[in-house]
Protein backbone atom coordinates (compact mmCIF):
# COMPACT_ATOMS: atom_id res chain seq x y z
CA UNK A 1 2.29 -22.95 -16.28
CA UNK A 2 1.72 -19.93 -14.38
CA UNK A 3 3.58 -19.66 -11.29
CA UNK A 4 2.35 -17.00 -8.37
CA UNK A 5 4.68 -16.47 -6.09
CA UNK A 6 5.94 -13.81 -3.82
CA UNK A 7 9.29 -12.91 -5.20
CA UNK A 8 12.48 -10.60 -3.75
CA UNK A 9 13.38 -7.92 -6.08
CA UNK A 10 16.94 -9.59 -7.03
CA UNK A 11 14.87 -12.39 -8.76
CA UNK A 12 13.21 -9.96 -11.47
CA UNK A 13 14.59 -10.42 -14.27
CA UNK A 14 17.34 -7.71 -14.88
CA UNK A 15 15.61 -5.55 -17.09
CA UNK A 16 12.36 -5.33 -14.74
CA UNK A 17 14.22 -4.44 -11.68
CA UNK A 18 16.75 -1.77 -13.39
CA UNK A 19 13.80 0.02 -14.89
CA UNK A 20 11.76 -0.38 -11.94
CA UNK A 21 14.76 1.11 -10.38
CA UNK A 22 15.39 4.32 -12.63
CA UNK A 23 11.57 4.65 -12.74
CA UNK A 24 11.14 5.45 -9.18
CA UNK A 25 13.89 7.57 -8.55
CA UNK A 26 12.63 9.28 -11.93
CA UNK A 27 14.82 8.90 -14.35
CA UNK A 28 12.82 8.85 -17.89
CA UNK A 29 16.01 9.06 -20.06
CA UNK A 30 17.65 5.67 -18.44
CA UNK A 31 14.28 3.89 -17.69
CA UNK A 32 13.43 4.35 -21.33
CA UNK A 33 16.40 2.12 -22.17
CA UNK A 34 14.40 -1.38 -21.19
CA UNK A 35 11.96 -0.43 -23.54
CA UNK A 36 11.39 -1.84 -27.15
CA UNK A 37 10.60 0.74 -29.67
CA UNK A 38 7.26 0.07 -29.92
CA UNK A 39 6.77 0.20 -26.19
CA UNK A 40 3.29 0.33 -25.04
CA UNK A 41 2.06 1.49 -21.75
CA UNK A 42 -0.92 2.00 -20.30
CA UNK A 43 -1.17 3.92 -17.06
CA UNK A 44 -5.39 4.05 -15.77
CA UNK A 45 -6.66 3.52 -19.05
CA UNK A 46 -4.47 6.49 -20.66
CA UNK A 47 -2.56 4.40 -23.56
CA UNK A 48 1.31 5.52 -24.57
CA UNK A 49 2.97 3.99 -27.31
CA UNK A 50 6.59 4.25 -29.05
CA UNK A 51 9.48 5.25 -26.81
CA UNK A 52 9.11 8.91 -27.34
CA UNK A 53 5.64 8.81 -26.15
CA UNK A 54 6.46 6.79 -23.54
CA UNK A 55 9.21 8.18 -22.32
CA UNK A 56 7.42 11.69 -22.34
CA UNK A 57 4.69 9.95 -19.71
CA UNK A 58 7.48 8.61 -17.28
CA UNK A 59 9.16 11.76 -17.42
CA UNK A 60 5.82 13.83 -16.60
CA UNK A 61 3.77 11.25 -14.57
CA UNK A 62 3.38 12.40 -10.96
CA UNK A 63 5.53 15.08 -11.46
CA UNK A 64 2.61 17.11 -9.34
CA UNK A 65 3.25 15.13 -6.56
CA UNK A 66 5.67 14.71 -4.10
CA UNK A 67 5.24 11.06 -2.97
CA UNK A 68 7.53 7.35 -1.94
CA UNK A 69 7.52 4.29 -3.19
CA UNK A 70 7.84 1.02 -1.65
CA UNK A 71 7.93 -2.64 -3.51
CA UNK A 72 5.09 -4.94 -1.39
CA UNK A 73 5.06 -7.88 -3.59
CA UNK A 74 6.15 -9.75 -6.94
CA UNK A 75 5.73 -12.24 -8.80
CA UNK A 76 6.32 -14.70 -12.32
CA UNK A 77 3.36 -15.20 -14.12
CA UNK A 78 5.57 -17.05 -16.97
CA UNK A 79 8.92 -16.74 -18.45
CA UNK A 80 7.50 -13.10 -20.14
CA UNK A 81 5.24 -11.99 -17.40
CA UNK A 82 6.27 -10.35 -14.61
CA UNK A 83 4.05 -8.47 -12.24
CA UNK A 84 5.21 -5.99 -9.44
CA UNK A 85 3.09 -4.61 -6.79
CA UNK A 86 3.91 -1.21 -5.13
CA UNK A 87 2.77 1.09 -2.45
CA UNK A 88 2.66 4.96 -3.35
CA UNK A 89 2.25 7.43 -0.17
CA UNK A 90 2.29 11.09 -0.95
CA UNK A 91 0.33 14.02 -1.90
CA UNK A 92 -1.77 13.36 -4.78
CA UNK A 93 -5.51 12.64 -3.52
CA UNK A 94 -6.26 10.01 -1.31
CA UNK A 95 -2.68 10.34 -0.43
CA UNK A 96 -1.96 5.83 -0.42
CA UNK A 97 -2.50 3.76 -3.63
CA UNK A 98 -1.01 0.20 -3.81
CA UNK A 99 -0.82 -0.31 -7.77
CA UNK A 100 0.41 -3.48 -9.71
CA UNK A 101 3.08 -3.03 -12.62
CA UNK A 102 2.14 -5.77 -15.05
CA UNK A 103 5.17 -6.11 -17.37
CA UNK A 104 5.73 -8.21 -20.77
CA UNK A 105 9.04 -8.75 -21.81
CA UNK A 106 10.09 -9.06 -25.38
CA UNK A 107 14.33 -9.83 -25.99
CA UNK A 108 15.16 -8.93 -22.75
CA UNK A 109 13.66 -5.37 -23.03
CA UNK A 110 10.06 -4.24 -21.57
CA UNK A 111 7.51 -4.53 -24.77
CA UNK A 112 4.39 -3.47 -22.76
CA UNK A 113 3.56 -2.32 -18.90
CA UNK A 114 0.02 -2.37 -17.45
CA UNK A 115 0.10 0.03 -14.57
CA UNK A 116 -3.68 -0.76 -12.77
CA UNK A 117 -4.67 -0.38 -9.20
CA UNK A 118 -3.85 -3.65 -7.13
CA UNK A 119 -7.22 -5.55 -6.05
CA UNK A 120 -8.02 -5.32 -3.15
């Protein structure tokens, strides 16, 4: 049954709020360590997969950019699903994008994120 509901970070699951954690203060090397090995992420249609990989695109994403992040909204879509919606404000163009975080969990470590623009 999938269950939408707004959620406060401490109710992630562990493993989604620690990496969401080292993610936004931008650390790739500890982020990296809620991922399986073959982690797959796809950030606006660009595809990474395997740790390395991975862990070479959260160490270089935005790195152009000086910008904050702020957690709007989250939610359980089932017992592997988790979804996290954030707002960016900085200096990349357009300067505001709210963007969901669509993780899948496999063992207690992150098997694939979906980073898409939140719908309006």
């Amino acid at each position: 049954m999938t269950q939408h509901t707004d959620l406060p970070s401490e109710l992630l699951p562990t493993t989604v709020r620690e990496f969401f954690a080292t993610h936004v203060v931008r650390d790739a090397d500890t982020a990296s360590s809620f991922l399986t090995e073959d982690a797959v992420v796809v950030d606006q249609d660009e595809t990474f997969r395997g740790r390395e990989e991975v862990h070479a695109f959260l160490r270089d994403a935005g790195s152009e950019f000086e910008y904050t992040t702020e957690q709007i909204g989250a939610h359980r879509v089932d017992d592997a699903h988790w979804v996290v919606t954030v707002r960016l404000e900085g200096t990349f163009p357009g300067g505001i994008a709210e963007l969901d975080y669509r993780f899948a969990l496999r063992d207690d470590l992150i098997a694939e994120l979906v980073i898409a623009n939140h719908p309006a």
